[in-house]
C-alpha atoms as a PDB file:
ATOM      1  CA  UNK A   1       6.783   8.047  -8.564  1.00  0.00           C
ATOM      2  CA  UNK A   2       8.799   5.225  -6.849  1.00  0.00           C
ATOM      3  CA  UNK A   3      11.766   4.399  -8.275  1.00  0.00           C
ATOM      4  CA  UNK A   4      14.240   1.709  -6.933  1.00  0.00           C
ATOM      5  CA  UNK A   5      16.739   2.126  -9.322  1.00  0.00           C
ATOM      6  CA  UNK A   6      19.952   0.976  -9.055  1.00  0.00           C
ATOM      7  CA  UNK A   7      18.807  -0.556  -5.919  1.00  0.00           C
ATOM      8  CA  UNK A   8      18.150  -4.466  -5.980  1.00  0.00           C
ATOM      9  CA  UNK A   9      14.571  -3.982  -4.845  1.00  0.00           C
ATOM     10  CA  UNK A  10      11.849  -3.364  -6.469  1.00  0.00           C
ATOM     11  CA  UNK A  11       9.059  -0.229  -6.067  1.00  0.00           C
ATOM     12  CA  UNK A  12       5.473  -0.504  -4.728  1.00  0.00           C
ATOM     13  CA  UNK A  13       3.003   1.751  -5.542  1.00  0.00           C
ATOM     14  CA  UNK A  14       4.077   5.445  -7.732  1.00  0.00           C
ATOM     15  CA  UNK A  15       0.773   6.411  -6.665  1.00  0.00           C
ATOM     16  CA  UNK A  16      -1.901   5.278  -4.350  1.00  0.00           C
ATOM     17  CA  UNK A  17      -5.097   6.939  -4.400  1.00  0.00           C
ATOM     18  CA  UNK A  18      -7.144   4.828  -1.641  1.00  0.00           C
ATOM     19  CA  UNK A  19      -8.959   7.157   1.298  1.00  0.00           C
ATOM     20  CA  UNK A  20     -12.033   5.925   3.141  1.00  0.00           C
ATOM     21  CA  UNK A  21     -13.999   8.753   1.359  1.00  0.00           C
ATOM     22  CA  UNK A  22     -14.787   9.625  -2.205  1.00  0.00           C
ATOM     23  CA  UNK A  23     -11.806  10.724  -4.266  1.00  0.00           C
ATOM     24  CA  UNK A  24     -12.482  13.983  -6.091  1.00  0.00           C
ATOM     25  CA  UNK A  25      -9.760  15.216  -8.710  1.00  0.00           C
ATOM     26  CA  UNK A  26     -11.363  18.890 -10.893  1.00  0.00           C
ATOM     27  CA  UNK A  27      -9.470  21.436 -12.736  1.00  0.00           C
ATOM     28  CA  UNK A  28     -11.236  24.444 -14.333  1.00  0.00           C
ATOM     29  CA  UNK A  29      -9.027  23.409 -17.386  1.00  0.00           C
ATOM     30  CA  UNK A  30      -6.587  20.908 -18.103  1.00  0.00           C
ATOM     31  CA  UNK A  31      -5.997  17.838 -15.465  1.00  0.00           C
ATOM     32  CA  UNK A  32      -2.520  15.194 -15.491  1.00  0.00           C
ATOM     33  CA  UNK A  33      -2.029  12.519 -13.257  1.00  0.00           C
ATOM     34  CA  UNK A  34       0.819  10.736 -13.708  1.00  0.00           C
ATOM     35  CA  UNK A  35       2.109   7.387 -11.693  1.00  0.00           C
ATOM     36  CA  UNK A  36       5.162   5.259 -12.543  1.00  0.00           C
ATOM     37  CA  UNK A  37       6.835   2.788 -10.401  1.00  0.00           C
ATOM     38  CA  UNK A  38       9.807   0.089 -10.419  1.00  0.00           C
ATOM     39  CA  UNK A  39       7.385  -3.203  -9.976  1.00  0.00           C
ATOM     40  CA  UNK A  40       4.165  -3.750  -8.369  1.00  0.00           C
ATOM     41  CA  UNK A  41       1.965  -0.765  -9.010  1.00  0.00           C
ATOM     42  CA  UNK A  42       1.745   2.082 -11.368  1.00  0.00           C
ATOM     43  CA  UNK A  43      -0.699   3.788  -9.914  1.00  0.00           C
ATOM     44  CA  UNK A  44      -4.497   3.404  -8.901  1.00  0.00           C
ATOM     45  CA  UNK A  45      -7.630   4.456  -7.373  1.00  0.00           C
ATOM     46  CA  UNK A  46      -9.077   2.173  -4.304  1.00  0.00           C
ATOM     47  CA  UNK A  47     -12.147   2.183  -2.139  1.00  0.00           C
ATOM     48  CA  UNK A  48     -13.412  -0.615  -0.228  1.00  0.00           C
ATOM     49  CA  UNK A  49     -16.524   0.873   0.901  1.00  0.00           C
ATOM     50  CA  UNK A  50     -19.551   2.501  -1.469  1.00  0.00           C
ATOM     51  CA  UNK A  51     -17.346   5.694  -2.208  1.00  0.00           C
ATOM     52  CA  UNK A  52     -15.737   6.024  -5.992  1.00  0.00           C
ATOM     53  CA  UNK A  53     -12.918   8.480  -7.846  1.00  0.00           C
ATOM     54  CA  UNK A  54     -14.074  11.454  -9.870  1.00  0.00           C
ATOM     55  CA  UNK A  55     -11.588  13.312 -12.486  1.00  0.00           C
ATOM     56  CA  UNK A  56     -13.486  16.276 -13.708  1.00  0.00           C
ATOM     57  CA  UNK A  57     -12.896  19.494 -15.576  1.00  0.00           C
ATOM     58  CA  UNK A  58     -14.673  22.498 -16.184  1.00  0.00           C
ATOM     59  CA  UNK A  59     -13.478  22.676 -20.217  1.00  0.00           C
ATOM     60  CA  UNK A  60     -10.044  21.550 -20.495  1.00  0.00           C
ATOM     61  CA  UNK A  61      -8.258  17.856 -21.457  1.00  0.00           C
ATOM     62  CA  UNK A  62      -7.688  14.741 -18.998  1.00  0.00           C
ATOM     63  CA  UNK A  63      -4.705  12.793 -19.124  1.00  0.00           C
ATOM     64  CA  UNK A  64      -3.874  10.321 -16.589  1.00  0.00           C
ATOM     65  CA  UNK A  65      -1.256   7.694 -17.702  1.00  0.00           C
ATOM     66  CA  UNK A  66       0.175   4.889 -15.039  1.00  0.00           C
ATOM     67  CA  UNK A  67       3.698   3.029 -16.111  1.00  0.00           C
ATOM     68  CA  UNK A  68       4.805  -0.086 -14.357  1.00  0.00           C
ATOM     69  CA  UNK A  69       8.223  -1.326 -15.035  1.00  0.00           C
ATOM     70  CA  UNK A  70      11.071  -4.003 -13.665  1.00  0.00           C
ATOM     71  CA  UNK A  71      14.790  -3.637 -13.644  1.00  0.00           C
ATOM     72  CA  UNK A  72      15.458  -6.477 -10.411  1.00  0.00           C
ATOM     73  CA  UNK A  73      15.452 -10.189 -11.624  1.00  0.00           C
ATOM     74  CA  UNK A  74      12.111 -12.138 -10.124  1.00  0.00           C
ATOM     75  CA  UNK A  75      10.011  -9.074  -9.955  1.00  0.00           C
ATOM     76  CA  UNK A  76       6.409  -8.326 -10.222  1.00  0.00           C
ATOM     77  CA  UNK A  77       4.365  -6.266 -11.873  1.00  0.00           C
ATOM     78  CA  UNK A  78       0.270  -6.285 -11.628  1.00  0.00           C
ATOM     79  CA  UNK A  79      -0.860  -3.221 -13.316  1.00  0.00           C
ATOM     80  CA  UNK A  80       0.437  -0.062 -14.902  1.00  0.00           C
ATOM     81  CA  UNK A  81      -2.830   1.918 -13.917  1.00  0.00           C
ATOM     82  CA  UNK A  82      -5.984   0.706 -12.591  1.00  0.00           C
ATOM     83  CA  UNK A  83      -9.540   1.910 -11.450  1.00  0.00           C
ATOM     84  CA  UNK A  84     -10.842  -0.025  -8.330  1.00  0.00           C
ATOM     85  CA  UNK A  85     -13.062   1.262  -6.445  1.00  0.00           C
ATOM     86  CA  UNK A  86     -15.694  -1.614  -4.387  1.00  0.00           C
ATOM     87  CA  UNK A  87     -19.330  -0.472  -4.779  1.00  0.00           C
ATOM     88  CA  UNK A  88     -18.220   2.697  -5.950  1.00  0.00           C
ATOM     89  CA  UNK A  89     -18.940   4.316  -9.084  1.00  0.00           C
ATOM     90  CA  UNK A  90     -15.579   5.720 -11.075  1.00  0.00           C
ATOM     91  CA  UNK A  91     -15.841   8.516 -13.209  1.00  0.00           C
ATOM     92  CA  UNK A  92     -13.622  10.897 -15.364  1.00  0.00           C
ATOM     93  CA  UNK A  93     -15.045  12.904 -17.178  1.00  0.00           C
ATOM     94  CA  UNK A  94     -13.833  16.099 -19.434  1.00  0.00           C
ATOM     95  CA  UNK A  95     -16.189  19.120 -19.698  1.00  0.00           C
ATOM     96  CA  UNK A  96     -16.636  21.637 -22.391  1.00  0.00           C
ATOM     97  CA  UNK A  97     -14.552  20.631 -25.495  1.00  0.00           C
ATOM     98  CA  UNK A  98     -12.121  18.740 -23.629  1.00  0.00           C
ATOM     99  CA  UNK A  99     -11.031  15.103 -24.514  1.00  0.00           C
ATOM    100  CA  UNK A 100      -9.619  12.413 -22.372  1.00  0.00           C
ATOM    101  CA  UNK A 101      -6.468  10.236 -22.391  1.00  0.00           C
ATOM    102  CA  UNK A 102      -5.988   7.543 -20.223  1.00  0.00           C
ATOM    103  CA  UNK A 103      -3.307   5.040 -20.676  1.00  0.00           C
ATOM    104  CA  UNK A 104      -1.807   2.008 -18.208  1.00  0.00           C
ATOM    105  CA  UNK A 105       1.678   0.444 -19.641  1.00  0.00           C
ATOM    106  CA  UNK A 106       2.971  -2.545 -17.070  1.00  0.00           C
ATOM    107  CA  UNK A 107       5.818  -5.051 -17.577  1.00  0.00           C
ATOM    108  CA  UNK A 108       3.455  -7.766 -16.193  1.00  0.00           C
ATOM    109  CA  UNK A 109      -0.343  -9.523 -15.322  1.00  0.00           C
ATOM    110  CA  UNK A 110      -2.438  -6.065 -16.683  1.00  0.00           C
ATOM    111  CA  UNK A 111      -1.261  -3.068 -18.688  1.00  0.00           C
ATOM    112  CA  UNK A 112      -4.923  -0.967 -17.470  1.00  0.00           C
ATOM    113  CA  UNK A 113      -7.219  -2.341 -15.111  1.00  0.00           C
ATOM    114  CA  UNK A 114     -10.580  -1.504 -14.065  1.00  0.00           C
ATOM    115  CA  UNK A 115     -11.938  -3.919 -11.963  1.00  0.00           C
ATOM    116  CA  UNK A 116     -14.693  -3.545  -9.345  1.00  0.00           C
ATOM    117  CA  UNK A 117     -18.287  -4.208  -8.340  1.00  0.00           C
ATOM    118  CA  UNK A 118     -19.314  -0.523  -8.993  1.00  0.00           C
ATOM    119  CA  UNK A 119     -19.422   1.536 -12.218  1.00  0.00           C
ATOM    120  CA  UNK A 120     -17.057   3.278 -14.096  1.00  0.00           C
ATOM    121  CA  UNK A 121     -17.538   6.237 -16.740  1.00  0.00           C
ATOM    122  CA  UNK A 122     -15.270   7.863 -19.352  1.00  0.00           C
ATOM    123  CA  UNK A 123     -16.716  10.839 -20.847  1.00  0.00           C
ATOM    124  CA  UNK A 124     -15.622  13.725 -22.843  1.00  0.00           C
ATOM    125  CA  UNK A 125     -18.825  16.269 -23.383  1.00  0.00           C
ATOM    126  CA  UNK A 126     -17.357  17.283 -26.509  1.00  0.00           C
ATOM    127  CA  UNK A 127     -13.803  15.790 -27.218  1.00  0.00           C
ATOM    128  CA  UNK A 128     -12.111  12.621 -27.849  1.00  0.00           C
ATOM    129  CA  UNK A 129     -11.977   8.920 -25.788  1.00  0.00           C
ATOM    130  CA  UNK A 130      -8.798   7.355 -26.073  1.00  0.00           C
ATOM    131  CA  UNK A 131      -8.073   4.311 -23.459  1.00  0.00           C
ATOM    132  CA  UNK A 132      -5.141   1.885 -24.275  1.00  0.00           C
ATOM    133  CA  UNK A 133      -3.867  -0.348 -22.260  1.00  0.00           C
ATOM    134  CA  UNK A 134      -0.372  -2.341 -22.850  1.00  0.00           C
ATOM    135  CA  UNK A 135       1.206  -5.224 -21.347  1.00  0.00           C
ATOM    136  CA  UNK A 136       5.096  -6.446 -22.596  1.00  0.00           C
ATOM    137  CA  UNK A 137       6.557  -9.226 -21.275  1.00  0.00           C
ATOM    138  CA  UNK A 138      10.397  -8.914 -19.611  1.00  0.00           C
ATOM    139  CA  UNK A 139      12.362 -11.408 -19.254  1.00  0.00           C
ATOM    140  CA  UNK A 140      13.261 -10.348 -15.221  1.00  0.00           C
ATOM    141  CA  UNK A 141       9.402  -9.947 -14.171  1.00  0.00           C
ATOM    142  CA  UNK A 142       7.921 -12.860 -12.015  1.00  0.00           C
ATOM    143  CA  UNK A 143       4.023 -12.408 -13.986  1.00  0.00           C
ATOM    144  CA  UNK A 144       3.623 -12.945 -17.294  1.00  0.00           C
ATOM    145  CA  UNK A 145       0.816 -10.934 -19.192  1.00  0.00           C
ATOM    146  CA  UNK A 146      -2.265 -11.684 -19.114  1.00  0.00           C
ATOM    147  CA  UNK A 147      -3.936  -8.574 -20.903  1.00  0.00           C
ATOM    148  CA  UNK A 148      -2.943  -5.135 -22.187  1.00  0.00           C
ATOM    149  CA  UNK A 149      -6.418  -3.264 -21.266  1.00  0.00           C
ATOM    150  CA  UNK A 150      -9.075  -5.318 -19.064  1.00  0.00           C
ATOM    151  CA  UNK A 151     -12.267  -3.526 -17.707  1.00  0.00           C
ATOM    152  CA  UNK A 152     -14.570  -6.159 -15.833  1.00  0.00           C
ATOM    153  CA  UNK A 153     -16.858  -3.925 -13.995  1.00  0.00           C
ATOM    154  CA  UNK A 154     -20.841  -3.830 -12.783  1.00  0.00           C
ATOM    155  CA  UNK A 155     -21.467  -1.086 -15.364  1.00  0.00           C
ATOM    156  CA  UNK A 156     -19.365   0.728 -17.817  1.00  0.00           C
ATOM    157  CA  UNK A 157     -20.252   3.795 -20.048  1.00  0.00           C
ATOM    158  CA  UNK A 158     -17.521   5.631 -22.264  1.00  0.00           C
ATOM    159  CA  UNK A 159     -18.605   8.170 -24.490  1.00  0.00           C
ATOM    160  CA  UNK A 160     -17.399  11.041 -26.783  1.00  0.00           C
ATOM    161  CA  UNK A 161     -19.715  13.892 -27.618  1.00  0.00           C
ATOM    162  CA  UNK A 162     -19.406  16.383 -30.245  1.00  0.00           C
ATOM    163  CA  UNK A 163     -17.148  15.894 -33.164  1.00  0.00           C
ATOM    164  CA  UNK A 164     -14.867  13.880 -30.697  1.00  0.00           C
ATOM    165  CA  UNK A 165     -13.724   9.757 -32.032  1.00  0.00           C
ATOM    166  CA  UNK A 166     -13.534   7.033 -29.646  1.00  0.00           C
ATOM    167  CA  UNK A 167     -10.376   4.879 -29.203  1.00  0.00           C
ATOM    168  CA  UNK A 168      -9.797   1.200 -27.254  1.00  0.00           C
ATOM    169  CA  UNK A 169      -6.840   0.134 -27.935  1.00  0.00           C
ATOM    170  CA  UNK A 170      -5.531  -2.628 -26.211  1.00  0.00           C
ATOM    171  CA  UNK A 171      -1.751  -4.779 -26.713  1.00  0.00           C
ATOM    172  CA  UNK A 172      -0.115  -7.499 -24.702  1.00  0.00           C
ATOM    173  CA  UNK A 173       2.004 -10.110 -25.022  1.00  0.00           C
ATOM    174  CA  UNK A 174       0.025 -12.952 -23.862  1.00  0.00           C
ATOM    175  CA  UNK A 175      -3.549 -13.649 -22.542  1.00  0.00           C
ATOM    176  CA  UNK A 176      -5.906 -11.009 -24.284  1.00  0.00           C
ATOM    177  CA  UNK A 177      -5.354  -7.655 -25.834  1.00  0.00           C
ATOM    178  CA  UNK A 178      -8.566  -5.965 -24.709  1.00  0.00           C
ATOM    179  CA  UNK A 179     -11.085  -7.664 -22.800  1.00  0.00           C
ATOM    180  CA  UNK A 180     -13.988  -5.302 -21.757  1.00  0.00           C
ATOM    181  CA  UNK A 181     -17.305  -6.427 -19.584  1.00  0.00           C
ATOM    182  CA  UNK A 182     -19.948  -5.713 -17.325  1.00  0.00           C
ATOM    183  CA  UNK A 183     -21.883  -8.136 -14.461  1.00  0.00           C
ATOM    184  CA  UNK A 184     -24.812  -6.055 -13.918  1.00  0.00           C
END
């Protein structure tokens, strides 16, 4: 987390996932990331070479949730969460009967992101998919909305196995609500 408040400045990144390797995140059961920050950046994944992030469990639930807000007149905010690894392939993916939850909120430009030249993958082998992604305009931020969930990736693959439903939800308060697509 990186929070500026009362300060007149704003935050950068809550969290910033971005190693020259492969990022690998498993739990045997149940795995939480959380990221919120005071402008810029929620939080994210980053790779600039052919490496990706991996959120895995055994059998248990995946949550990862990424909040970017503004409280400082003229400030920015580009994403709440976001997935971008280069080349990479991103994957989370819940095993056993364990669903997955992933949700970006930002004040400004994207809610969620995932935006790369590699792949990304959302599974849960036998639970639930819910991605939402939600943009609201402030009065104080510097970037106006311009979706609440936007994937634009080489490949993407999300999935819910067993008796597990699927959920995109996407909300923002200008540009598009959910905009999801693939160049390869």
């Amino acid at each position: 987390e990186c929070d500026s408040r009362p300060a007149e400045a704003e935050g950068y990144y809550g969290l910033d996932l971005s190693p020259s390797g492969n990022i690998i995140v498993h739990a045997g059961t149940d795995l939480t990331v959380t990221a919120r920050s005071s402008g810029s950046y929620g939080g994210f994944t980053y790779n600039d070479g052919t490496a990706g992030s991996s959120f895995t469990t055994e059998n248990g639930d995946i949550s990862i949730t990424g909040t970017c807000t503004v409280h400082v007149d003229d400030t920015s905010c580009e994403y709440g969460w976001g997935f971008d690894s280069r080349n990479g392939a991103d994957v989370v993916h819940a095993g056993g009967n364990g669903s997955v939850f992933v949700r970006g909120y930002s004040e400004g430009s994207q809610g969620l992101y995932a935006g790369s030249s590699g792949d990304l993958t959302v599974r849960a082998d036998g639970g639930s998919v819910t991605i939402e992604g939600e943009c609201a305009t402030q009065a104080l931020s510097s970037t106006s909305c311009s979706s609440g969930l936007e994937v634009m990736v080489e490949g993407v693959a999300v999935h819910a196995g067993g008796m597990g439903g699927l959920t995109l939800s996407g909300k923002s308060d200008g540009g598009l609500g959910a905009s999801v697509s693939s160049t390869g």
